[in-house]
C-alpha atoms as a PDB file:
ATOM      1  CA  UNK A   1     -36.174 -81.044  72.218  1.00  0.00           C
ATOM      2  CA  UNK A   2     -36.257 -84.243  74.397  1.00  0.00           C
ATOM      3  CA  UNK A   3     -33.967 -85.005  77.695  1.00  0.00           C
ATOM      4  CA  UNK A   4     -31.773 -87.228  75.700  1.00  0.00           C
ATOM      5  CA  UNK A   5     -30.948 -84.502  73.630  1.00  0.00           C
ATOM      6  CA  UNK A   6     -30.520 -82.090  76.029  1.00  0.00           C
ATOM      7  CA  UNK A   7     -27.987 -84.067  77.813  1.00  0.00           C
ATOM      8  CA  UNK A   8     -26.388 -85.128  74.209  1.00  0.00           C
ATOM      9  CA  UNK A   9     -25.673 -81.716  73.794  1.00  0.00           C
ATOM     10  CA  UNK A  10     -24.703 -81.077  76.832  1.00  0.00           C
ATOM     11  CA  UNK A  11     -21.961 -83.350  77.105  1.00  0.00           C
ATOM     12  CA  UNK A  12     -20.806 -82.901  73.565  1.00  0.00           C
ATOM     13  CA  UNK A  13     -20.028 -79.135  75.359  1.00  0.00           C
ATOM     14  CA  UNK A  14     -18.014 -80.419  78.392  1.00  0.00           C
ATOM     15  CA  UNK A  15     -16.247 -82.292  75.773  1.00  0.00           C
ATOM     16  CA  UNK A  16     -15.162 -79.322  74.106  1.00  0.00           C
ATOM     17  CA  UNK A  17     -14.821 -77.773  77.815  1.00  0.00           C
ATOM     18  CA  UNK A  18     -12.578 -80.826  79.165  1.00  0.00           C
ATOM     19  CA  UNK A  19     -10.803 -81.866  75.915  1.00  0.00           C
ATOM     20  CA  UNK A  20     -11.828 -85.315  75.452  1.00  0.00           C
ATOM     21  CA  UNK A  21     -15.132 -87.371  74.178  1.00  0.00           C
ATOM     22  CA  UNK A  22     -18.642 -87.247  75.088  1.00  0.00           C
ATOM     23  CA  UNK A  23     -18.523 -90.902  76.028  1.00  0.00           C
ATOM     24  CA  UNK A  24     -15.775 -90.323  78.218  1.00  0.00           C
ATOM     25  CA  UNK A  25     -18.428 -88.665  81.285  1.00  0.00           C
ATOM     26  CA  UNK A  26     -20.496 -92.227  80.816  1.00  0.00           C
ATOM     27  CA  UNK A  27     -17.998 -94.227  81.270  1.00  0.00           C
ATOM     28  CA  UNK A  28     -17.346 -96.508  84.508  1.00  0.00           C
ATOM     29  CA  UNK A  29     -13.558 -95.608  84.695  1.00  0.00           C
ATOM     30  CA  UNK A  30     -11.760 -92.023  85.649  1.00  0.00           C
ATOM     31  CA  UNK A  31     -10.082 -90.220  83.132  1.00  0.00           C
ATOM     32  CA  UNK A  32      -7.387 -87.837  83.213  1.00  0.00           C
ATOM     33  CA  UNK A  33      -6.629 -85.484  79.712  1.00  0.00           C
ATOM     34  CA  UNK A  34      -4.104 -82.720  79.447  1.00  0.00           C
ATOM     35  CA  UNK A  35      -6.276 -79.709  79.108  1.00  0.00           C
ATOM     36  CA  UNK A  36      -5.725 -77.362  76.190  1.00  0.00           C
ATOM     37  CA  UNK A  37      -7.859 -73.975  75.008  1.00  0.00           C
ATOM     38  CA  UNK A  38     -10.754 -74.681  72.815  1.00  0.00           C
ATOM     39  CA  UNK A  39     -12.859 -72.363  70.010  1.00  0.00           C
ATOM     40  CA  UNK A  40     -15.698 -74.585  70.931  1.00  0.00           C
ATOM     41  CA  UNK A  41     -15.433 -74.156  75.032  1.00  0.00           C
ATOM     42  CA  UNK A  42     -17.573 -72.016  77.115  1.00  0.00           C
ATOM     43  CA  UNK A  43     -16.475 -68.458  76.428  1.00  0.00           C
ATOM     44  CA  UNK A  44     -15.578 -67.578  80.175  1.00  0.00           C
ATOM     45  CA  UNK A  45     -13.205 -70.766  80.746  1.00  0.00           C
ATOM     46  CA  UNK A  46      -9.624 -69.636  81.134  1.00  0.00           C
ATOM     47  CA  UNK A  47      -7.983 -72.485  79.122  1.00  0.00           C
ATOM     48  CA  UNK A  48      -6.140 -74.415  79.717  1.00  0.00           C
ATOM     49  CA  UNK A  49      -6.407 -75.443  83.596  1.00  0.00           C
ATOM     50  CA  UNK A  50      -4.249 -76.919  85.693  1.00  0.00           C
ATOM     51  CA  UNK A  51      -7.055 -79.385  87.279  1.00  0.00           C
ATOM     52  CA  UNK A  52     -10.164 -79.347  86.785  1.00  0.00           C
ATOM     53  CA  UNK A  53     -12.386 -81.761  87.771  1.00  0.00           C
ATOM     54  CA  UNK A  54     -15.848 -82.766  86.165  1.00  0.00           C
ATOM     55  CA  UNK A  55     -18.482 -85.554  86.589  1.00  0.00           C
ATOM     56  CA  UNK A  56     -21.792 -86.231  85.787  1.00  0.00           C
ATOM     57  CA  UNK A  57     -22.215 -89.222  88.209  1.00  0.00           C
ATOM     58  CA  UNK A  58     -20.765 -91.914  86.587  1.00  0.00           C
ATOM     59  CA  UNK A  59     -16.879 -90.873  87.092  1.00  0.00           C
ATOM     60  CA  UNK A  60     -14.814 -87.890  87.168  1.00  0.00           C
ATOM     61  CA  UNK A  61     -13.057 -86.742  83.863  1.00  0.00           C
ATOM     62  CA  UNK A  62      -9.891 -84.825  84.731  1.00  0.00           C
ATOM     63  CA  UNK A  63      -8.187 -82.305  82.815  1.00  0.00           C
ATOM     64  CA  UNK A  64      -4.644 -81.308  84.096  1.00  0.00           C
ATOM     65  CA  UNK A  65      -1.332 -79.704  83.087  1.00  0.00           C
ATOM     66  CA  UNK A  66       1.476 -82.162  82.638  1.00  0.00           C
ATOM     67  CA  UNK A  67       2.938 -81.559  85.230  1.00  0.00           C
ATOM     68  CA  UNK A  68      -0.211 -82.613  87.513  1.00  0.00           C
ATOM     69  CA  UNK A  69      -1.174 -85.335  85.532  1.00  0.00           C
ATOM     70  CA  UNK A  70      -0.229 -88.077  88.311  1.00  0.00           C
ATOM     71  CA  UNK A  71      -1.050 -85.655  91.102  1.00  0.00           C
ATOM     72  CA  UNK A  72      -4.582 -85.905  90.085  1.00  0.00           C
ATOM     73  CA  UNK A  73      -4.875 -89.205  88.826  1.00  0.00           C
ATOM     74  CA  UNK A  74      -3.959 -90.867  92.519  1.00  0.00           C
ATOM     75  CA  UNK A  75      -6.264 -88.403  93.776  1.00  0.00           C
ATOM     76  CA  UNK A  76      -9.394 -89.448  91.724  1.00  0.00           C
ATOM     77  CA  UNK A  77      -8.530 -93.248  92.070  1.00  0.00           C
ATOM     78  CA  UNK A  78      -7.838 -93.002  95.695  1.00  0.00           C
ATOM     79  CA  UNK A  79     -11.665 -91.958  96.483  1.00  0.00           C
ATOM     80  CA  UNK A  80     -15.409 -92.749  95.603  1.00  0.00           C
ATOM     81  CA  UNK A  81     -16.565 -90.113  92.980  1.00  0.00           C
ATOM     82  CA  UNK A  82     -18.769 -88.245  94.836  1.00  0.00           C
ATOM     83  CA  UNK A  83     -16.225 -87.804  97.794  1.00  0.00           C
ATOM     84  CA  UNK A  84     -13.249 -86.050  96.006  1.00  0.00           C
ATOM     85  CA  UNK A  85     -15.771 -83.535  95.781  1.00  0.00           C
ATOM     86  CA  UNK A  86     -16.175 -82.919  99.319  1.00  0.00           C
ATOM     87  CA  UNK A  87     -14.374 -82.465 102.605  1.00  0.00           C
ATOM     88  CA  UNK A  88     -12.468 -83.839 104.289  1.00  0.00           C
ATOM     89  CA  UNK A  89     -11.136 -85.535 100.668  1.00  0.00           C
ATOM     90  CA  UNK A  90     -10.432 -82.926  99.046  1.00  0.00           C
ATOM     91  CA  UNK A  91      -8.389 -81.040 101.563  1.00  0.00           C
ATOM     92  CA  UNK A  92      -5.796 -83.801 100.222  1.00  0.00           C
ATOM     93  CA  UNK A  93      -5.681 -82.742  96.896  1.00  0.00           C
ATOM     94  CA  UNK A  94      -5.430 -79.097  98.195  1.00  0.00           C
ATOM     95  CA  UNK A  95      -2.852 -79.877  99.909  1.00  0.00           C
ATOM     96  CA  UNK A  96      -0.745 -81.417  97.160  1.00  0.00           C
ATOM     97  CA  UNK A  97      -1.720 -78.161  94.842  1.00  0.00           C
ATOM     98  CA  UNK A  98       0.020 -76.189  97.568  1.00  0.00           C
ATOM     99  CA  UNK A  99       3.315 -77.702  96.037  1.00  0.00           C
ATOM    100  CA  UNK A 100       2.298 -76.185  92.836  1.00  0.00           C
ATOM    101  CA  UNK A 101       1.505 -72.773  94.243  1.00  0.00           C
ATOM    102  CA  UNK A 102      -2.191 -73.817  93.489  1.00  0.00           C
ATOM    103  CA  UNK A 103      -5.584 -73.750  95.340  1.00  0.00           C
ATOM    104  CA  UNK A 104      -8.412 -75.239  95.211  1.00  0.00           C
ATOM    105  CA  UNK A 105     -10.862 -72.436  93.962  1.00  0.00           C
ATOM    106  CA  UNK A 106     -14.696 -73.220  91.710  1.00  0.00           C
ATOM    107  CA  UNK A 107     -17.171 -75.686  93.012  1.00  0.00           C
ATOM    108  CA  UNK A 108     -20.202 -75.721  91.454  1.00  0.00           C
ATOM    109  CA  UNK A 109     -23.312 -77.407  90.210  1.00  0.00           C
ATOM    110  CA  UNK A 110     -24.694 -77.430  86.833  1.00  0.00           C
ATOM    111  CA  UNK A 111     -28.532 -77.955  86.283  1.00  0.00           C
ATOM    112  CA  UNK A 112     -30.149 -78.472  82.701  1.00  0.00           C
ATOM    113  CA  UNK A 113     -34.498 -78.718  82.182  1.00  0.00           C
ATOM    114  CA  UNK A 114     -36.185 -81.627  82.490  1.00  0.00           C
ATOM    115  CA  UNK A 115     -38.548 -81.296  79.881  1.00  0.00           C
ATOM    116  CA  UNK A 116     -41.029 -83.135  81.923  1.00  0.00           C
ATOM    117  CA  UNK A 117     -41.038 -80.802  84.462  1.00  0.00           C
ATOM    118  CA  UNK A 118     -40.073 -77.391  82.514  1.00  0.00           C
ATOM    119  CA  UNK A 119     -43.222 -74.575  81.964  1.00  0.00           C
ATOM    120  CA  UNK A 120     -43.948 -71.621  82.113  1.00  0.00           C
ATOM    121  CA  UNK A 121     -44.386 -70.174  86.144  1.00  0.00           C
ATOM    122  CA  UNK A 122     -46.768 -66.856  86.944  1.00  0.00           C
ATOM    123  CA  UNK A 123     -46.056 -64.298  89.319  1.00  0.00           C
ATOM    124  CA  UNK A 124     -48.053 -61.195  90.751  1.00  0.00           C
ATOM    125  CA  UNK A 125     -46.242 -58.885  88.618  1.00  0.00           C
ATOM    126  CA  UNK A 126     -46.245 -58.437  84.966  1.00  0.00           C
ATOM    127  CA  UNK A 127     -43.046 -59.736  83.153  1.00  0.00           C
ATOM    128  CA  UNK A 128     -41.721 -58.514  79.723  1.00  0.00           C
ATOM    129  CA  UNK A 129     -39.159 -59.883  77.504  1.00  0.00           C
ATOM    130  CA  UNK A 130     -35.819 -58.037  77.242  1.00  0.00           C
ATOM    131  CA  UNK A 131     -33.447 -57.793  74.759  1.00  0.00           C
ATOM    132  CA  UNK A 132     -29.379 -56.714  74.259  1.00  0.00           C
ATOM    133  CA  UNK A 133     -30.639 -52.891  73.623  1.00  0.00           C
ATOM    134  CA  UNK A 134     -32.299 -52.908  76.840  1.00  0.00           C
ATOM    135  CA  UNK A 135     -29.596 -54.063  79.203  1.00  0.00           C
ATOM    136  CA  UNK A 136     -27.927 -50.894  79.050  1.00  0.00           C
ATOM    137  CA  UNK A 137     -28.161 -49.406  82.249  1.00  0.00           C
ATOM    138  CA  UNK A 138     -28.536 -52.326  84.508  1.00  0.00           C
ATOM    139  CA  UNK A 139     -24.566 -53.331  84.886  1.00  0.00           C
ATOM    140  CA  UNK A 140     -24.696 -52.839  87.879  1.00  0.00           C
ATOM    141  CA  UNK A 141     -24.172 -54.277  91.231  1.00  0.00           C
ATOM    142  CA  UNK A 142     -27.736 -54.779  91.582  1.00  0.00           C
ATOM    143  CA  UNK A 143     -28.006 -57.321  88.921  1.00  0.00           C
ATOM    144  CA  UNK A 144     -24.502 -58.747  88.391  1.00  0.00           C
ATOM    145  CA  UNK A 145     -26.127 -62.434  88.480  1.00  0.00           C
ATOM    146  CA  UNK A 146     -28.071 -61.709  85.671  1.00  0.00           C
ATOM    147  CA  UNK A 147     -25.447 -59.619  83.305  1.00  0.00           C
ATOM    148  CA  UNK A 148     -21.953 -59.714  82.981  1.00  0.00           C
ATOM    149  CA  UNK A 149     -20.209 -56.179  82.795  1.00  0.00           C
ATOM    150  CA  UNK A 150     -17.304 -57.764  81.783  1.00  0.00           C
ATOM    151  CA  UNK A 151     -18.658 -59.868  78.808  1.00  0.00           C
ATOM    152  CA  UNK A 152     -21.555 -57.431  77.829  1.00  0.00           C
ATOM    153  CA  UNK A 153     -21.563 -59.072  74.194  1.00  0.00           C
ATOM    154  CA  UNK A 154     -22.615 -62.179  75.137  1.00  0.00           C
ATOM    155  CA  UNK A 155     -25.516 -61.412  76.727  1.00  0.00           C
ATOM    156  CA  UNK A 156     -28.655 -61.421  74.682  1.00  0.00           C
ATOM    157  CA  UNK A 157     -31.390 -62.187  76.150  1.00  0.00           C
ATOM    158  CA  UNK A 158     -33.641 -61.497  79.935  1.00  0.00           C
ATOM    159  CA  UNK A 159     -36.969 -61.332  80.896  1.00  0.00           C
ATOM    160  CA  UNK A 160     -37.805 -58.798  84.205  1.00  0.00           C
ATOM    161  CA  UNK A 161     -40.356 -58.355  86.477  1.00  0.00           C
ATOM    162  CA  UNK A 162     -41.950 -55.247  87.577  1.00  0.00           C
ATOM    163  CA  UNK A 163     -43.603 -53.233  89.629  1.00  0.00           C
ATOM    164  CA  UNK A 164     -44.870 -50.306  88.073  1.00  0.00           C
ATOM    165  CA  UNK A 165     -42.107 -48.953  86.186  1.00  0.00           C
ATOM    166  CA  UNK A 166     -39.642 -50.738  88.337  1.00  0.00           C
ATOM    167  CA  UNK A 167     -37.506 -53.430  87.403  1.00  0.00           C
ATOM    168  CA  UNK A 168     -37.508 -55.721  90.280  1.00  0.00           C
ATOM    169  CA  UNK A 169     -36.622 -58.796  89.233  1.00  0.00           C
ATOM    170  CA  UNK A 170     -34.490 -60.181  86.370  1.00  0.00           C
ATOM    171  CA  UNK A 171     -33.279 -63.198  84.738  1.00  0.00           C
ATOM    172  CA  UNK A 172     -31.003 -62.394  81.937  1.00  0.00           C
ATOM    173  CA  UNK A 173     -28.616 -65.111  79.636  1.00  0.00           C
ATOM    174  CA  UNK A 174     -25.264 -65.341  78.222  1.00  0.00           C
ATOM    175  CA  UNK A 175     -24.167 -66.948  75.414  1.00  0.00           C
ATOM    176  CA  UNK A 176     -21.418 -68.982  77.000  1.00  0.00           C
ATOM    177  CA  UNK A 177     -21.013 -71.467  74.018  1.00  0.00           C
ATOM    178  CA  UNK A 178     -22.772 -72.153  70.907  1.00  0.00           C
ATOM    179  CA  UNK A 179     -25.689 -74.720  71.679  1.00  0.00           C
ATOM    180  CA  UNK A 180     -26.031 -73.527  75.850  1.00  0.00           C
ATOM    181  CA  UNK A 181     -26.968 -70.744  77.260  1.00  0.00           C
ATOM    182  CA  UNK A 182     -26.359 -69.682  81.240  1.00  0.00           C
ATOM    183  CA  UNK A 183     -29.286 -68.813  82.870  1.00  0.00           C
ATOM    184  CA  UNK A 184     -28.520 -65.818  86.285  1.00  0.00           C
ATOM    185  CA  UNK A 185     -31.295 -64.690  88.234  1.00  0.00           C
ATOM    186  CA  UNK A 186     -31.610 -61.253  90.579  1.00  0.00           C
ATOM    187  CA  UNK A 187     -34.149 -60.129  92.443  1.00  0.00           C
ATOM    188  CA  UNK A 188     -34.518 -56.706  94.817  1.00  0.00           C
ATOM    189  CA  UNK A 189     -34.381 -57.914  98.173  1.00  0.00           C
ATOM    190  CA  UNK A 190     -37.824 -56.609  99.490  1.00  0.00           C
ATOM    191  CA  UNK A 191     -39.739 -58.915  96.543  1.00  0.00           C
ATOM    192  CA  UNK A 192     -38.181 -61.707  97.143  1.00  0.00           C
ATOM    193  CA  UNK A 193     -40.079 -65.128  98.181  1.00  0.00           C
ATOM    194  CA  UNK A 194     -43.033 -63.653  96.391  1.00  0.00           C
ATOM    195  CA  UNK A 195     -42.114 -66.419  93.180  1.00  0.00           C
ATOM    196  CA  UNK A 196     -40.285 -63.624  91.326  1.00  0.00           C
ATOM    197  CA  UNK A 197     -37.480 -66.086  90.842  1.00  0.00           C
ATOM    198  CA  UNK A 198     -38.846 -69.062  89.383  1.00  0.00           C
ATOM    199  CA  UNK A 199     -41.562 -66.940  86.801  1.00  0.00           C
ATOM    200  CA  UNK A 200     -38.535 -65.240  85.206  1.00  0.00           C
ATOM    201  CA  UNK A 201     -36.222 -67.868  85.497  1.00  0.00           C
ATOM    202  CA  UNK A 202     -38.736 -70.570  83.658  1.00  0.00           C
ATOM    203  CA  UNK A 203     -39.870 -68.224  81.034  1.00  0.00           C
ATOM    204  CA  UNK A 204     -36.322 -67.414  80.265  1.00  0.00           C
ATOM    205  CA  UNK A 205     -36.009 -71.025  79.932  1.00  0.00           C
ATOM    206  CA  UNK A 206     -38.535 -71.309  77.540  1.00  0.00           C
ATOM    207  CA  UNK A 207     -37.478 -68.454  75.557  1.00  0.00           C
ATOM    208  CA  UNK A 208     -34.452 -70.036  75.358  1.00  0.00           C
ATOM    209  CA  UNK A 209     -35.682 -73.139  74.006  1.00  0.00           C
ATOM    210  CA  UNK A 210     -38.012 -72.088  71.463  1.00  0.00           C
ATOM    211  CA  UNK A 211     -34.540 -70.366  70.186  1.00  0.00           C
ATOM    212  CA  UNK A 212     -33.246 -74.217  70.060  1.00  0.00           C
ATOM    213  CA  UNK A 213     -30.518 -73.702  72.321  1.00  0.00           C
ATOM    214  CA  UNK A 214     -30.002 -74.799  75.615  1.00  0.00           C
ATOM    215  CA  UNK A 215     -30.649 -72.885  78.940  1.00  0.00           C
ATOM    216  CA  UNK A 216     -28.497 -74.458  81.768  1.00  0.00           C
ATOM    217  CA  UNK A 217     -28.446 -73.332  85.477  1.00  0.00           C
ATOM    218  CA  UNK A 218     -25.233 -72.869  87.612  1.00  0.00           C
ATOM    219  CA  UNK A 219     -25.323 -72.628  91.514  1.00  0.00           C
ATOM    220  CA  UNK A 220     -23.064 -73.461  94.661  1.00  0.00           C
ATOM    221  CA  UNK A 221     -24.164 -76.890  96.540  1.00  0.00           C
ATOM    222  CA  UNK A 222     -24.538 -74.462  99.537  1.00  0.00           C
ATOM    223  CA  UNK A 223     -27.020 -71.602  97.781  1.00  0.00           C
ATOM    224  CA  UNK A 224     -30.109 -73.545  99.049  1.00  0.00           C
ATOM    225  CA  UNK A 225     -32.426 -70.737  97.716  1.00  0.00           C
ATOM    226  CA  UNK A 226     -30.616 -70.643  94.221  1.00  0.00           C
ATOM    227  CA  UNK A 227     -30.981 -74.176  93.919  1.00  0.00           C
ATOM    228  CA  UNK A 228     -34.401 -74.187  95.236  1.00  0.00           C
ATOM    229  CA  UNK A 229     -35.200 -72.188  92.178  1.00  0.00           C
ATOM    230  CA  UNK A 230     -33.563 -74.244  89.374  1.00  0.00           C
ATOM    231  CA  UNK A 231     -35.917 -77.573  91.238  1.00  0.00           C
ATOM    232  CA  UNK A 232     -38.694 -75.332  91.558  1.00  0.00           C
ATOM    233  CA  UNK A 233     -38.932 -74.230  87.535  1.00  0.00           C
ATOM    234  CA  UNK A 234     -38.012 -77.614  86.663  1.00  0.00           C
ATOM    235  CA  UNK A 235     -34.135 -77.905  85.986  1.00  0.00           C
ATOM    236  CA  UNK A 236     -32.724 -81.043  87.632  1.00  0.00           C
ATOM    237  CA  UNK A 237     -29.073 -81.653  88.856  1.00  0.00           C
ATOM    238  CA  UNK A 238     -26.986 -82.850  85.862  1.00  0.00           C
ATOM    239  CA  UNK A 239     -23.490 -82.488  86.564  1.00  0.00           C
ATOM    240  CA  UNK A 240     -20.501 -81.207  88.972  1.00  0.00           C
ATOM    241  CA  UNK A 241     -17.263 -79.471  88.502  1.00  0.00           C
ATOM    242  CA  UNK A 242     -14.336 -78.170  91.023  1.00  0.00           C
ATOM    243  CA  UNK A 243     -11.599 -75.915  89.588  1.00  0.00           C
ATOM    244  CA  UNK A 244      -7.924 -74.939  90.802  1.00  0.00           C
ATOM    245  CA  UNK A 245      -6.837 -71.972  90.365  1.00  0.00           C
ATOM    246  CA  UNK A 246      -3.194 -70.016  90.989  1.00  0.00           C
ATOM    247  CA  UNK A 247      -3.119 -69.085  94.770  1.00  0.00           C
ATOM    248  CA  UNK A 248      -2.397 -64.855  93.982  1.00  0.00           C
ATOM    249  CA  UNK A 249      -5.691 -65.187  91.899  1.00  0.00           C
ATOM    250  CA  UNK A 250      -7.965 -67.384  94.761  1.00  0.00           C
ATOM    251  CA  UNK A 251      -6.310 -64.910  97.548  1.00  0.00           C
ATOM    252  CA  UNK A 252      -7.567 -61.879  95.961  1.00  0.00           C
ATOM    253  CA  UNK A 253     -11.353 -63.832  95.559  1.00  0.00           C
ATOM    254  CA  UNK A 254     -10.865 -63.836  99.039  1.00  0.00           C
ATOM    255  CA  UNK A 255      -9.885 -60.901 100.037  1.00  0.00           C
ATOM    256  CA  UNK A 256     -12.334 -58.568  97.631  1.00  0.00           C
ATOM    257  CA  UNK A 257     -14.791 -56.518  98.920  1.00  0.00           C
END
């Protein structure tokens, strides 16, 4: 699998995510579509949105509810690309969703592997190869970046790290959509900067390939050591997304425990 093809796929999947074409993220020009659910979309996308914006660099592809259509569009033709994704810019469009009972709630970036860079990384402690059956008895809070509890089905595969009999690290994957899989990484806070991260992280990541699928990497701009880790095992930055979501449902984010 080449980096062409890795991005190939990978935009043929925000596509399916964003309801439009794959061209559409290489184009010079914005784009605004009405978003609509998807078979084909990443499995934990609550289609359809009422804005959500996505760019790989080149523009920002927009999909909206009708009734935000030109809401959104001034927005994204009012600023540079890169700066509707930051403050102070986008406190403008926030404040425009407030109309519509909406807040601005998801940033994130999205890394894939450079195949370049992508191998294998060691660690001091052995690391074994994990499967559905095994996953078990670890939803819990301790790794709830590596599983979901909530969508145990779709995750299939992890590798761990341990100490012992100890589990002290683990990298487990989801199968968000049918040619990617999400890569989430935990590891016991007194083992940490000891490379734990980026040995079960890249091996997962291999694993994953040699499945011919996918692995991409998801972390906040702001979670230096997450995105330390996707740099470090060889993932690079590929593309950006911000999400609104209904104020009741960004109020309670904020107000959990």
């Amino acid at each position: 699998m080449t980096n062409q093809e890795i991005l190939k796929i990978a935009l043929q999947q925000s596509a399916y995510d964003c309801n439009c074409s794959p061209e559409d993220f290489l184009s010079s020009d914005n784009k605004v579509v009405i978003s609509k659910k998807e078979e084909r979309a990443r499995k934990y996308l609550p289609l359809p949105f009422e804005c959500d914006l996505v760019s790989y660099g080149n523009n920002i592809v927009a999909q909206t509810s009708e009734r935000l259509r030109n809401v959104v569009y001034d927005y994204i033709q009012k600023y540079p690309v890169e700066h509707c994704f930051e403050t102070p810019n986008m406190q403008v469009l926030n404040d425009r969703l407030k109309e519509f009972d909406l807040k601005i709630c998801f940033m994130a970036e999205y890394f894939l592997p450079d195949m370049n860079q992508l191998k294998r990384l060691s660690c001091e402690y052995p690391l074994k190869i994990l499967h559905q059956p095994d996953f078990k008895e670890l939803y819990t809070e301790t790794w709830k970046n590596a599983l979901c509890k909530d969508r145990k089905e779709l995750d299939v595969l992890g590798v761990g790290a341990y100490d012992g009999d100890r589990l002290i690290g683990f990298a487990g994957c989801s199968v968000d959509c049918e040619t990617m899989y999400q890569i989430g990484v935990d590891v016991l806070p007194e083992y940490r900067r000891k490379g734990i991260a980026s040995a079960i992280t890249s091996n997962l990541a291999m694993e994953i390939i040699k499945l011919g699928k996918v692995p991409f990497y998801c972390a906040a701009w702001s979670n230096i050591k997450s995105v330390r880790n996707a740099i470090r095992c060889g993932f690079r930055p590929a593309w950006v997304e911000l999400t609104a979501r209904d104020s009741n449902f960004t109020d309670k984010l904020n107000t959990a425990d």
